[in-house]
PDB file of N, CA and C in Angstrom:
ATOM      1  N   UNK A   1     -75.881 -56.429  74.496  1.00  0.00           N
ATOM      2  CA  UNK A   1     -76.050 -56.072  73.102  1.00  0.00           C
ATOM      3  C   UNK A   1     -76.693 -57.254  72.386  1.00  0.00           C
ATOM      4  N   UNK A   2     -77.532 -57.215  71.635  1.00  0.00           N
ATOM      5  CA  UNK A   2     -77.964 -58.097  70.631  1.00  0.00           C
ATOM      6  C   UNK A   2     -77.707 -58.578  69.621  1.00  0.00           C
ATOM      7  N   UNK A   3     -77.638 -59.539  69.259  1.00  0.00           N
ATOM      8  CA  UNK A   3     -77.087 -60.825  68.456  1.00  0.00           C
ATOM      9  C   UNK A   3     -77.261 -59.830  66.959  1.00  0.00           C
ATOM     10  N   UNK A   4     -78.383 -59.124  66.874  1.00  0.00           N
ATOM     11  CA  UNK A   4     -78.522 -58.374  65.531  1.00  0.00           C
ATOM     12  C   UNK A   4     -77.714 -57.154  65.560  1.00  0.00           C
ATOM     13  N   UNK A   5     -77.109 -56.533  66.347  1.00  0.00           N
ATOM     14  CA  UNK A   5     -76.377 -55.284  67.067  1.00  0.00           C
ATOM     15  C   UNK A   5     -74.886 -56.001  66.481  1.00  0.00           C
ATOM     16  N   UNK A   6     -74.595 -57.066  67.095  1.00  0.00           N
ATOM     17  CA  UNK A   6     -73.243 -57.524  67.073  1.00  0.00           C
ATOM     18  C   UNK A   6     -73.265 -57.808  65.213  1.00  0.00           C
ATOM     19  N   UNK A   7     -74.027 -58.482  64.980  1.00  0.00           N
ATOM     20  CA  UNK A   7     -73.652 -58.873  63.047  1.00  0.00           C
ATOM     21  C   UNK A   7     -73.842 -57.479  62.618  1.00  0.00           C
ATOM     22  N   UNK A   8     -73.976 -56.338  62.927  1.00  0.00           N
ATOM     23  CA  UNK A   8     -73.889 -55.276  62.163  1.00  0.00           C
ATOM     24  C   UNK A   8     -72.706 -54.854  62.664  1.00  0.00           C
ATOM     25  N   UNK A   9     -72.182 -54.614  63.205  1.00  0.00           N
ATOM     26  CA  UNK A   9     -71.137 -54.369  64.103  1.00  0.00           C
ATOM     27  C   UNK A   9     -69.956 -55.178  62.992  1.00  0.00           C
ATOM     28  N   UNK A  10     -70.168 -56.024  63.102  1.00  0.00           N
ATOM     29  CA  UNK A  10     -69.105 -57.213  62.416  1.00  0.00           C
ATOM     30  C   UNK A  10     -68.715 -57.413  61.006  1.00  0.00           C
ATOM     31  N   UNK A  11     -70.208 -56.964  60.601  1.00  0.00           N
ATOM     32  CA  UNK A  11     -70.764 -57.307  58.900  1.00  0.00           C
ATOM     33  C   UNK A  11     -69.820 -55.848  58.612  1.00  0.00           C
ATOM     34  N   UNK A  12     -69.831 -54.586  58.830  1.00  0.00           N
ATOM     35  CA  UNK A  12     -69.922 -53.269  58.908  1.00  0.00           C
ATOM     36  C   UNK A  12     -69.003 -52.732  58.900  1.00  0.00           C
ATOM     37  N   UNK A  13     -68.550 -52.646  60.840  1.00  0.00           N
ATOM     38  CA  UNK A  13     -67.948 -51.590  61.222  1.00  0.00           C
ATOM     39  C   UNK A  13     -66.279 -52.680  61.446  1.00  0.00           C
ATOM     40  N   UNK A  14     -66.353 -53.890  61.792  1.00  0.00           N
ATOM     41  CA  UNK A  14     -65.274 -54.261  62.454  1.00  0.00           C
ATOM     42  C   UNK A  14     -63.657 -54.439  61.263  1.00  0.00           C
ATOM     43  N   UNK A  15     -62.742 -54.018  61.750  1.00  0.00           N
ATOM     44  CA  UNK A  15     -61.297 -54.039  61.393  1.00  0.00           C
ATOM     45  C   UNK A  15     -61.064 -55.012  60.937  1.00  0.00           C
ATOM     46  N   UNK A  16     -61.670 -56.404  61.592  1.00  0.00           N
ATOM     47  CA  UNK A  16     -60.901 -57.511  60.954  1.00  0.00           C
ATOM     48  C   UNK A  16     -61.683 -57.888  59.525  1.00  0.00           C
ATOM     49  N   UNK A  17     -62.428 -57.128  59.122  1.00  0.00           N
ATOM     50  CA  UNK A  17     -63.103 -57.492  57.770  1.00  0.00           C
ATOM     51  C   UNK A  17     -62.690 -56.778  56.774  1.00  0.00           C
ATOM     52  N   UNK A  18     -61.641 -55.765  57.171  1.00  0.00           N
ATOM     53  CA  UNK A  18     -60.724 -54.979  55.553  1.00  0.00           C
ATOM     54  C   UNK A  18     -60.207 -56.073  55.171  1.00  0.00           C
ATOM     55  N   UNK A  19     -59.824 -56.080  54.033  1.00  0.00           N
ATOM     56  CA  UNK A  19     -59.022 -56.902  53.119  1.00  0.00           C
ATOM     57  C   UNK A  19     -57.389 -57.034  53.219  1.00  0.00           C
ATOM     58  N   UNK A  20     -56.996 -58.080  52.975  1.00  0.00           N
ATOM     59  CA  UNK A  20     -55.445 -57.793  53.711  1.00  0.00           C
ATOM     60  C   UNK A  20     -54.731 -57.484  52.720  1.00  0.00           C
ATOM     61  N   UNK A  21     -54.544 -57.476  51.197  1.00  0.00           N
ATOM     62  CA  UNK A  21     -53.827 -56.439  50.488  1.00  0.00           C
ATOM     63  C   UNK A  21     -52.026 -57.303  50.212  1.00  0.00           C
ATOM     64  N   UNK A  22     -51.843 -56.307  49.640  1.00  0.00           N
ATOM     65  CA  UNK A  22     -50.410 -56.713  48.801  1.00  0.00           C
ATOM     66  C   UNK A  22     -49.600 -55.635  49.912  1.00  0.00           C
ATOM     67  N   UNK A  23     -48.643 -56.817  50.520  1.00  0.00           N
ATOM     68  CA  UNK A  23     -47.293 -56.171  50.994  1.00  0.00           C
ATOM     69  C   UNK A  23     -46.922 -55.141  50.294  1.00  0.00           C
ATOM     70  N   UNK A  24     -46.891 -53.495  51.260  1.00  0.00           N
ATOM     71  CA  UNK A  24     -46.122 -52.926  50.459  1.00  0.00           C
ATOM     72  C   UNK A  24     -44.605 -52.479  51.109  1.00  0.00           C
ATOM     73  N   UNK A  25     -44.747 -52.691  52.426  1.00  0.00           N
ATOM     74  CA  UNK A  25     -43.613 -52.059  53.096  1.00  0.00           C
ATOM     75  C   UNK A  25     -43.720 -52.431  54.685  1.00  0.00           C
ATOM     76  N   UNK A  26     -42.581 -52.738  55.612  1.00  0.00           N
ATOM     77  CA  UNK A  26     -42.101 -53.067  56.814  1.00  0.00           C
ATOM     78  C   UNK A  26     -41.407 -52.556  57.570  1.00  0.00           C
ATOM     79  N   UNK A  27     -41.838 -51.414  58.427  1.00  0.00           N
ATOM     80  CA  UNK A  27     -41.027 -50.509  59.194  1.00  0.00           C
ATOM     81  C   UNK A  27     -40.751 -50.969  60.842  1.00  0.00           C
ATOM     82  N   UNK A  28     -39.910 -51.004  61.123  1.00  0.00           N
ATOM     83  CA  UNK A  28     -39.887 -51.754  62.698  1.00  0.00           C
ATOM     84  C   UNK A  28     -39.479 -50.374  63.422  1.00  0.00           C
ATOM     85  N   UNK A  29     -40.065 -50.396  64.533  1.00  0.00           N
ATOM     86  CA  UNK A  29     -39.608 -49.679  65.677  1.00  0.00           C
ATOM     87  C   UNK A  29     -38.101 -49.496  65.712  1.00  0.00           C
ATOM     88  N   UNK A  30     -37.964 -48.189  66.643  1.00  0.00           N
ATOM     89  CA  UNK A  30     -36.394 -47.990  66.788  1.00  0.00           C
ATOM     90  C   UNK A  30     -35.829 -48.860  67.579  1.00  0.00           C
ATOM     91  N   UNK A  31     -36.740 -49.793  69.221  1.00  0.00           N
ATOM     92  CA  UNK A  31     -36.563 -50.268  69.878  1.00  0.00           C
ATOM     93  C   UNK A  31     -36.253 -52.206  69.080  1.00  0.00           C
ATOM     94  N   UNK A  32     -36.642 -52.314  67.925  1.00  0.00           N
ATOM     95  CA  UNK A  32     -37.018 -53.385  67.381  1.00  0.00           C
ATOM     96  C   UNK A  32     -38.353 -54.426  68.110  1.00  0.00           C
ATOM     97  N   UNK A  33     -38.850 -53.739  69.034  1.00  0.00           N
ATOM     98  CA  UNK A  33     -40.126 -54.538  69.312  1.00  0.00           C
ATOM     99  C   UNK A  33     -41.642 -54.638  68.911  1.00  0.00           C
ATOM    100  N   UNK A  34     -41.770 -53.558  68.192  1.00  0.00           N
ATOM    101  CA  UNK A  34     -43.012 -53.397  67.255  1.00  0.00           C
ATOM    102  C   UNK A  34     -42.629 -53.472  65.675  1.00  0.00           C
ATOM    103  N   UNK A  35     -43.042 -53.976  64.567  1.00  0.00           N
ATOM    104  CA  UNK A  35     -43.050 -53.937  63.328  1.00  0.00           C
ATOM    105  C   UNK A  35     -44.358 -53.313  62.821  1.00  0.00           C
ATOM    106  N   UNK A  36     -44.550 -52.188  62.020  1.00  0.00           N
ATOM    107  CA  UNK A  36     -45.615 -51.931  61.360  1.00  0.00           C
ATOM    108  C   UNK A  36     -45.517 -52.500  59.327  1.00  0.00           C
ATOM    109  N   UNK A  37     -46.496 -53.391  59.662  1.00  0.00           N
ATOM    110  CA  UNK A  37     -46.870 -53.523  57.853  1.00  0.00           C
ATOM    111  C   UNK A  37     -47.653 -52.779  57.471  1.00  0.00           C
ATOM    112  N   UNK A  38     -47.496 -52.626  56.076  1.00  0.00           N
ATOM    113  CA  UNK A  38     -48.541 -51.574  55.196  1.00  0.00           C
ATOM    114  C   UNK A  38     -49.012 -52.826  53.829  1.00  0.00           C
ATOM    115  N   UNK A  39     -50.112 -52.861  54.111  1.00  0.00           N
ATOM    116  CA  UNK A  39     -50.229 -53.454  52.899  1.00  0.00           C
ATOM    117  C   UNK A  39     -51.561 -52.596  52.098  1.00  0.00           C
ATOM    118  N   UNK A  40     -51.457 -52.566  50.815  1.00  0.00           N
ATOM    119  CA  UNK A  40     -51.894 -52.154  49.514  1.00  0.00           C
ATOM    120  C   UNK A  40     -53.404 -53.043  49.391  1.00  0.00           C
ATOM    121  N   UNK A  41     -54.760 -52.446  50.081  1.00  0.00           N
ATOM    122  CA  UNK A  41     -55.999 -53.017  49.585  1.00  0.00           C
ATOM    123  C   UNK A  41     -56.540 -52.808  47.947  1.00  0.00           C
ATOM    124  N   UNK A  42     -57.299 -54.253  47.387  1.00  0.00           N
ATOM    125  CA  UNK A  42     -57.668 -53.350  46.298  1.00  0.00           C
ATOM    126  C   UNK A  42     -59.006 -54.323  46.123  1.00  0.00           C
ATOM    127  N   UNK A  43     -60.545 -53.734  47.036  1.00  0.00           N
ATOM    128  CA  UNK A  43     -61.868 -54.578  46.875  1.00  0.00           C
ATOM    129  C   UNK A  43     -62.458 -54.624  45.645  1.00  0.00           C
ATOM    130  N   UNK A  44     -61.671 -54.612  44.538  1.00  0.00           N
ATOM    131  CA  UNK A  44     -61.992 -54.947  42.650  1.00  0.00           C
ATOM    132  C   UNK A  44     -63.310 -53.581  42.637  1.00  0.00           C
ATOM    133  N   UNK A  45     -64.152 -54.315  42.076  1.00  0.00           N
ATOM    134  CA  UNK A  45     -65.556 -53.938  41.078  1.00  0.00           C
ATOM    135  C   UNK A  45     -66.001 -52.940  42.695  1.00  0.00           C
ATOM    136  N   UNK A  46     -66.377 -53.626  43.776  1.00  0.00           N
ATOM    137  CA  UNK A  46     -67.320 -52.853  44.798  1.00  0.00           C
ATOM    138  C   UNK A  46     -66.250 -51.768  45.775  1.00  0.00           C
ATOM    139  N   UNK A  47     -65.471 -51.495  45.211  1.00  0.00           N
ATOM    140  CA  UNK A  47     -64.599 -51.086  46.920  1.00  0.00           C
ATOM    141  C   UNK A  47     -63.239 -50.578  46.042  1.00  0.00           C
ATOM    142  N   UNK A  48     -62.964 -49.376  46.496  1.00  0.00           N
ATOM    143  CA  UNK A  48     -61.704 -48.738  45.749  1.00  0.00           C
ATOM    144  C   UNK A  48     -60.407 -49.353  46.481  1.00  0.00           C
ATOM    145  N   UNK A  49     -59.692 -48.733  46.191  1.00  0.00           N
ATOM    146  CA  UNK A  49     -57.985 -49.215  47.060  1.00  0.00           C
ATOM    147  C   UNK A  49     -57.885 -49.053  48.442  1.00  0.00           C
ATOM    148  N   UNK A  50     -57.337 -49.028  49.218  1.00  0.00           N
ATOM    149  CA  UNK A  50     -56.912 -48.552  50.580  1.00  0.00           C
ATOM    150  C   UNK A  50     -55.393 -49.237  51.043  1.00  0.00           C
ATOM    151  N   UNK A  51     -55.590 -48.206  51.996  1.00  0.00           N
ATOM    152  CA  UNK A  51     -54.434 -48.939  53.031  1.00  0.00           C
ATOM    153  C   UNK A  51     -54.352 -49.206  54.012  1.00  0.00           C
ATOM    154  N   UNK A  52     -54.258 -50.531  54.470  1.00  0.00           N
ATOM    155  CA  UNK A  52     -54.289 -51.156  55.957  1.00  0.00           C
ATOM    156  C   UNK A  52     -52.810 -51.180  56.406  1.00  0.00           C
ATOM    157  N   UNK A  53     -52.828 -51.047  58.000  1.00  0.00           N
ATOM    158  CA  UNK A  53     -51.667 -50.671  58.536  1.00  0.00           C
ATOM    159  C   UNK A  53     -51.761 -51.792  59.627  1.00  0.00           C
ATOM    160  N   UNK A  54     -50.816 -52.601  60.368  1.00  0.00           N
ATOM    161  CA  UNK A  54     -50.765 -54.078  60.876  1.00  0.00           C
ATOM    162  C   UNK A  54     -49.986 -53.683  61.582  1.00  0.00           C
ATOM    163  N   UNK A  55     -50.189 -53.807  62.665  1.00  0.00           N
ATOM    164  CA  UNK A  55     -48.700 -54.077  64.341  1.00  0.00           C
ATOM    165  C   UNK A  55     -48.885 -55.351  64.222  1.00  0.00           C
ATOM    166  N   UNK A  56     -47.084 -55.514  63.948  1.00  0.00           N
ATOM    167  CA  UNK A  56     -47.245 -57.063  64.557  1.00  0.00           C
ATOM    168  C   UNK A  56     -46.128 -56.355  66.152  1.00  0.00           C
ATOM    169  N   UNK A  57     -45.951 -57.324  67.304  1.00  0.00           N
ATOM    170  CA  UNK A  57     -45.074 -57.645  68.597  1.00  0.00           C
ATOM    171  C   UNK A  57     -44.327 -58.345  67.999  1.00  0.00           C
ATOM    172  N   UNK A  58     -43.216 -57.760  67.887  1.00  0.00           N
ATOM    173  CA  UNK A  58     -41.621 -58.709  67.218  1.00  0.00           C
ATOM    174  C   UNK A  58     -41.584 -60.319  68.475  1.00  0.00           C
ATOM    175  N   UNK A  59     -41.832 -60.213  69.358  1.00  0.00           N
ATOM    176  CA  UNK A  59     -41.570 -61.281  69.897  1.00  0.00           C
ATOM    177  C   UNK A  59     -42.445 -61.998  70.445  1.00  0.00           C
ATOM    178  N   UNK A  60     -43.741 -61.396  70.294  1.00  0.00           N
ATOM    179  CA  UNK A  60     -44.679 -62.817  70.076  1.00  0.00           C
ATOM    180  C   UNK A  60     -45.420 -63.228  68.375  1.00  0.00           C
ATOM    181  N   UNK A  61     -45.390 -62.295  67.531  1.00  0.00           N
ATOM    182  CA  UNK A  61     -45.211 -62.004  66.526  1.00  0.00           C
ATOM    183  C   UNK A  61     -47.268 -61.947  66.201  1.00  0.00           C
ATOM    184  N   UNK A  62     -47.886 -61.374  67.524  1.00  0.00           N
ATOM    185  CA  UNK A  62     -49.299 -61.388  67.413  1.00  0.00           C
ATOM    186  C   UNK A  62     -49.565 -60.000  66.350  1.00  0.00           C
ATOM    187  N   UNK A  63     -50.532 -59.760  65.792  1.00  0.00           N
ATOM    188  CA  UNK A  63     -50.657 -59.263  64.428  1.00  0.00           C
ATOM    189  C   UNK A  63     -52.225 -58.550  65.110  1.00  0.00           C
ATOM    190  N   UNK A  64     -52.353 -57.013  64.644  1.00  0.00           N
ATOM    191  CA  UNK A  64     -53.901 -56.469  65.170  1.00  0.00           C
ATOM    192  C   UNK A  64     -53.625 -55.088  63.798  1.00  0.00           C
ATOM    193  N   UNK A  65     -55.170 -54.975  63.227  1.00  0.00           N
ATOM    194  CA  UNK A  65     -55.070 -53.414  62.609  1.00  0.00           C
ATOM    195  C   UNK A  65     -54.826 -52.819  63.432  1.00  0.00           C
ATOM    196  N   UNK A  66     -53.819 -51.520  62.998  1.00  0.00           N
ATOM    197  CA  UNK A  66     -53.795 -50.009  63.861  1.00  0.00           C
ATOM    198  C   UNK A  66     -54.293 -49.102  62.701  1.00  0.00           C
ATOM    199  N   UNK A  67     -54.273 -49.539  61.537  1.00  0.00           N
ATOM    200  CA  UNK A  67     -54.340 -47.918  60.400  1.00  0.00           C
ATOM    201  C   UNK A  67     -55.202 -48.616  59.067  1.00  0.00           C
ATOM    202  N   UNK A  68     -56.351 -48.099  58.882  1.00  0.00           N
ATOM    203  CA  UNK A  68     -57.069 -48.144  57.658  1.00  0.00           C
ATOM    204  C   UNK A  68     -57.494 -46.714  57.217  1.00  0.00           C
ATOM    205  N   UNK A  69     -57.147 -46.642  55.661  1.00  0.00           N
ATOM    206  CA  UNK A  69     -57.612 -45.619  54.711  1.00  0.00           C
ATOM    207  C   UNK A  69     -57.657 -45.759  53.278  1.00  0.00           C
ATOM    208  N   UNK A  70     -59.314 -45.320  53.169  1.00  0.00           N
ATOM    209  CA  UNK A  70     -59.632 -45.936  52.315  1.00  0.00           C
ATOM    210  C   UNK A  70     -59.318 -44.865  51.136  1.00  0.00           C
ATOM    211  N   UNK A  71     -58.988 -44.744  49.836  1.00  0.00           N
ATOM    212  CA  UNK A  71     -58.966 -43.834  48.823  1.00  0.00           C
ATOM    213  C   UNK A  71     -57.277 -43.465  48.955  1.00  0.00           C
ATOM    214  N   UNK A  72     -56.897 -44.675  49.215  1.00  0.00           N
ATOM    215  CA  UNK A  72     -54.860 -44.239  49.688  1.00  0.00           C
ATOM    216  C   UNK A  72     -54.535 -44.919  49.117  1.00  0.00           C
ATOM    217  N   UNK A  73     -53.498 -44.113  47.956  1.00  0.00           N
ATOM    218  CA  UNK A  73     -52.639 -46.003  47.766  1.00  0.00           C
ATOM    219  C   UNK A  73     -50.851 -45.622  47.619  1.00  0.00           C
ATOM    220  N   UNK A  74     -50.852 -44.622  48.647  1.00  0.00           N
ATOM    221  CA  UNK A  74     -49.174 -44.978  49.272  1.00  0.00           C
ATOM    222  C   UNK A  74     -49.423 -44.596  51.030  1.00  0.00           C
ATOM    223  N   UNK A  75     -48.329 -44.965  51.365  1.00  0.00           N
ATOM    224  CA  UNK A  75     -48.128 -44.635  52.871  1.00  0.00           C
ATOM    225  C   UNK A  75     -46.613 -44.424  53.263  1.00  0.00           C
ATOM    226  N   UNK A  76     -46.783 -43.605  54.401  1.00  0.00           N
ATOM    227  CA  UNK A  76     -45.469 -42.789  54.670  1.00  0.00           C
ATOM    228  C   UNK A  76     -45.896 -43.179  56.498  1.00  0.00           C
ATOM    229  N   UNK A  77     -44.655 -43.999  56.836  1.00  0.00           N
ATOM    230  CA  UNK A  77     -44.436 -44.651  57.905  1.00  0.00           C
ATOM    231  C   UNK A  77     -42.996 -44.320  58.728  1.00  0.00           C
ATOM    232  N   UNK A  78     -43.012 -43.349  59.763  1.00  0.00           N
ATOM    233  CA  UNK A  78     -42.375 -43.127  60.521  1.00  0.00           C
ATOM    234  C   UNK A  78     -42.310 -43.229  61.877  1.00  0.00           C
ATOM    235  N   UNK A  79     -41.609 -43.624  62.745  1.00  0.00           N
ATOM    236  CA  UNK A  79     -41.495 -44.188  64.033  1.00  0.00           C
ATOM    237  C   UNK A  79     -41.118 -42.625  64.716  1.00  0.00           C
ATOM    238  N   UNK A  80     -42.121 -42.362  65.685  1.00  0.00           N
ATOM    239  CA  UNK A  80     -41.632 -41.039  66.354  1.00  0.00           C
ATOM    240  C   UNK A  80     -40.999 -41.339  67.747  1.00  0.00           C
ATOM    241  N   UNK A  81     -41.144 -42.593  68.360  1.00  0.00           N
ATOM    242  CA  UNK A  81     -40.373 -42.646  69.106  1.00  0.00           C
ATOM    243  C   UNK A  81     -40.726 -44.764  69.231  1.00  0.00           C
ATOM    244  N   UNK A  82     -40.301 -45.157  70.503  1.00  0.00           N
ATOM    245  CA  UNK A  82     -40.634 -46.408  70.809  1.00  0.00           C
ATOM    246  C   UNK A  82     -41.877 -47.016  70.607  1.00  0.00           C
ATOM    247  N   UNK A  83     -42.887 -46.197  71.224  1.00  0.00           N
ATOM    248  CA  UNK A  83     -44.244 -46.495  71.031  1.00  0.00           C
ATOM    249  C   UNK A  83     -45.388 -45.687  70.315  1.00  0.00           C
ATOM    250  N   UNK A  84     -44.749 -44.701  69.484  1.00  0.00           N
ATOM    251  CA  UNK A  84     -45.563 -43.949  68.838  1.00  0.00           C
ATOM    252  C   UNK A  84     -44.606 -44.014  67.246  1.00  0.00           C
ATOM    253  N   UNK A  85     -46.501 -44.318  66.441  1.00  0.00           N
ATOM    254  CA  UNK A  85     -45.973 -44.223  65.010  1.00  0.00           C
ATOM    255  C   UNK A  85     -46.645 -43.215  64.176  1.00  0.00           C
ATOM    256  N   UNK A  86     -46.351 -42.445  63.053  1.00  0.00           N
ATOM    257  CA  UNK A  86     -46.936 -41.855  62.017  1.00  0.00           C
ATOM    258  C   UNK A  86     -47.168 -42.576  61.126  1.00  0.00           C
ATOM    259  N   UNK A  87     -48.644 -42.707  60.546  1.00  0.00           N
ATOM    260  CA  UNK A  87     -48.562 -43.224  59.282  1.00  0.00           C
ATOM    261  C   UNK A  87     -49.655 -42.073  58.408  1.00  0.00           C
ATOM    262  N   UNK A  88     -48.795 -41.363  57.812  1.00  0.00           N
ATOM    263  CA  UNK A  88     -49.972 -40.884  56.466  1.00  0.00           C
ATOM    264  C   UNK A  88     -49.861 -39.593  57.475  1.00  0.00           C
ATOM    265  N   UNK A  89     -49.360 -38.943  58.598  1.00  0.00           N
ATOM    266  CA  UNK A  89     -49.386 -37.825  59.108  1.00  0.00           C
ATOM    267  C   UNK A  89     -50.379 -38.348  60.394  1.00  0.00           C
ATOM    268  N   UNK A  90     -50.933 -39.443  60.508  1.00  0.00           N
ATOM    269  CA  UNK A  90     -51.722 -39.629  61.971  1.00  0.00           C
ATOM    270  C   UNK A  90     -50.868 -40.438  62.434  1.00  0.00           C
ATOM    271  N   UNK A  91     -50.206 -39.631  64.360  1.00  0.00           N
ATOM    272  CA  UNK A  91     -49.755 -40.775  64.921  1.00  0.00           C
ATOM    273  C   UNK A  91     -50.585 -41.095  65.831  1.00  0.00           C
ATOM    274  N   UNK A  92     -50.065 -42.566  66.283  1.00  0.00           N
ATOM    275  CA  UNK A  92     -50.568 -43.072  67.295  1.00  0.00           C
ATOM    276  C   UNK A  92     -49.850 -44.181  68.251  1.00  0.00           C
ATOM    277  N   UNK A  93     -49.937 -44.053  69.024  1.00  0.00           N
ATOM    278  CA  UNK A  93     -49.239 -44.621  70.342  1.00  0.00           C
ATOM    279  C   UNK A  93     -50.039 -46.074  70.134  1.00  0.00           C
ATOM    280  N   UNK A  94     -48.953 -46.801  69.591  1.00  0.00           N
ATOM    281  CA  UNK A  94     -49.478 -48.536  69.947  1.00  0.00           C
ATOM    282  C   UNK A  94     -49.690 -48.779  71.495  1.00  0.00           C
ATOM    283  N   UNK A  95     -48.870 -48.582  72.307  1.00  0.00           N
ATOM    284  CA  UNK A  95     -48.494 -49.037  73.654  1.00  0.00           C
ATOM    285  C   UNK A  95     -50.189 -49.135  74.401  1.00  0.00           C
ATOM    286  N   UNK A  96     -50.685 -47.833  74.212  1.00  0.00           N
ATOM    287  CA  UNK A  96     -52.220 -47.417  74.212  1.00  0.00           C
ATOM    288  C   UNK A  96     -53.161 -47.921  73.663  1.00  0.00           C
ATOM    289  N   UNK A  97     -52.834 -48.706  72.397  1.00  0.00           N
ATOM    290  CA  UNK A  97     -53.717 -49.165  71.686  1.00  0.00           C
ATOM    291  C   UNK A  97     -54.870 -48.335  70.688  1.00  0.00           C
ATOM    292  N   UNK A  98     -53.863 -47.083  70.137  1.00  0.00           N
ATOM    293  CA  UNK A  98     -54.446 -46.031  69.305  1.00  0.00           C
ATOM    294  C   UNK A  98     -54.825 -46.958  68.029  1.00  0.00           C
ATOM    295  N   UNK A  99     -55.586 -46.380  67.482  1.00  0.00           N
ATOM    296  CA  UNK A  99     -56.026 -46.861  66.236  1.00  0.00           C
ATOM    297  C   UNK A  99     -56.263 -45.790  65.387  1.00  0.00           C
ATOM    298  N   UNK A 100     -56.462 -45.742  63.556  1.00  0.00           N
ATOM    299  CA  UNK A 100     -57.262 -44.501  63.185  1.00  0.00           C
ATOM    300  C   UNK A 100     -57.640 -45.536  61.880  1.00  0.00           C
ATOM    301  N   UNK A 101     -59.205 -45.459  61.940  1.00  0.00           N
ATOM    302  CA  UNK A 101     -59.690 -46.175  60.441  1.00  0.00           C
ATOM    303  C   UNK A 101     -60.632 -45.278  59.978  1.00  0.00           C
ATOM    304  N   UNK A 102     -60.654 -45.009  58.670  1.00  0.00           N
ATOM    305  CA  UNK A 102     -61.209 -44.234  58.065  1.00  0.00           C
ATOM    306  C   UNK A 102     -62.063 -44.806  56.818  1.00  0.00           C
ATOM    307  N   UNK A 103     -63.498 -44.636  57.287  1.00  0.00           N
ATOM    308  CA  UNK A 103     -64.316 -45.441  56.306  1.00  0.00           C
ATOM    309  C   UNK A 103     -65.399 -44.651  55.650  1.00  0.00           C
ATOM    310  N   UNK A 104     -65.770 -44.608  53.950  1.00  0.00           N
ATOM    311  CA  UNK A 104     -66.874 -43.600  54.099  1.00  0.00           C
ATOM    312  C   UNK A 104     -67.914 -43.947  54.321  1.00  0.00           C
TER     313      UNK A 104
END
């Protein structure tokens, strides 16, 4: 892939460039080994609200997006089992490494 491929990629499309937002809430797994954060985006003047969704690993305490949506500004976070979470009505199996970001 090309060096101009990858900065669009990065500039663009990539997860780690949402905004990290105001804590709104901390739901941990039933097992206590996954924690999901929700935090409250808000990109001012260019960029409406959203909500980013954060796995952290309770025991190495490493941190990756699983959930962005943009035009959200609550979230409803339920653990359907050990390795599968709902957020906003989409689940997804961390264990797998599901993701769902929603950008327009």
């Amino acid at each position: 892939m090309s060096v101009f491929g990858v900065s669009i990629y990065y500039l663009f499309y990539s997860p780690n460039r949402f905004p990290h937002g105001t804590l709104m809430k901390s739901v941990e797994s039933p097992d206590h080994q996954y924690k999901v954060n929700i935090y409250l985006t808000n990109g001012g003047a260019t960029m409406d609200f959203g909500i980013r969704g954060e796995l952290e690993e309770e025991r190495t305490h490493y941190r990756r997006n699983i959930y962005w949506q943009y035009h959200e500004d609550k979230a409803t976070v339920l653990w359907v089992n050990n390795n599968m979470v709902s957020i906003n009505g989409h689940v997804l199996d961390v264990a797998k490494g599901q993701t769902y970001f929603w950008r327009p």
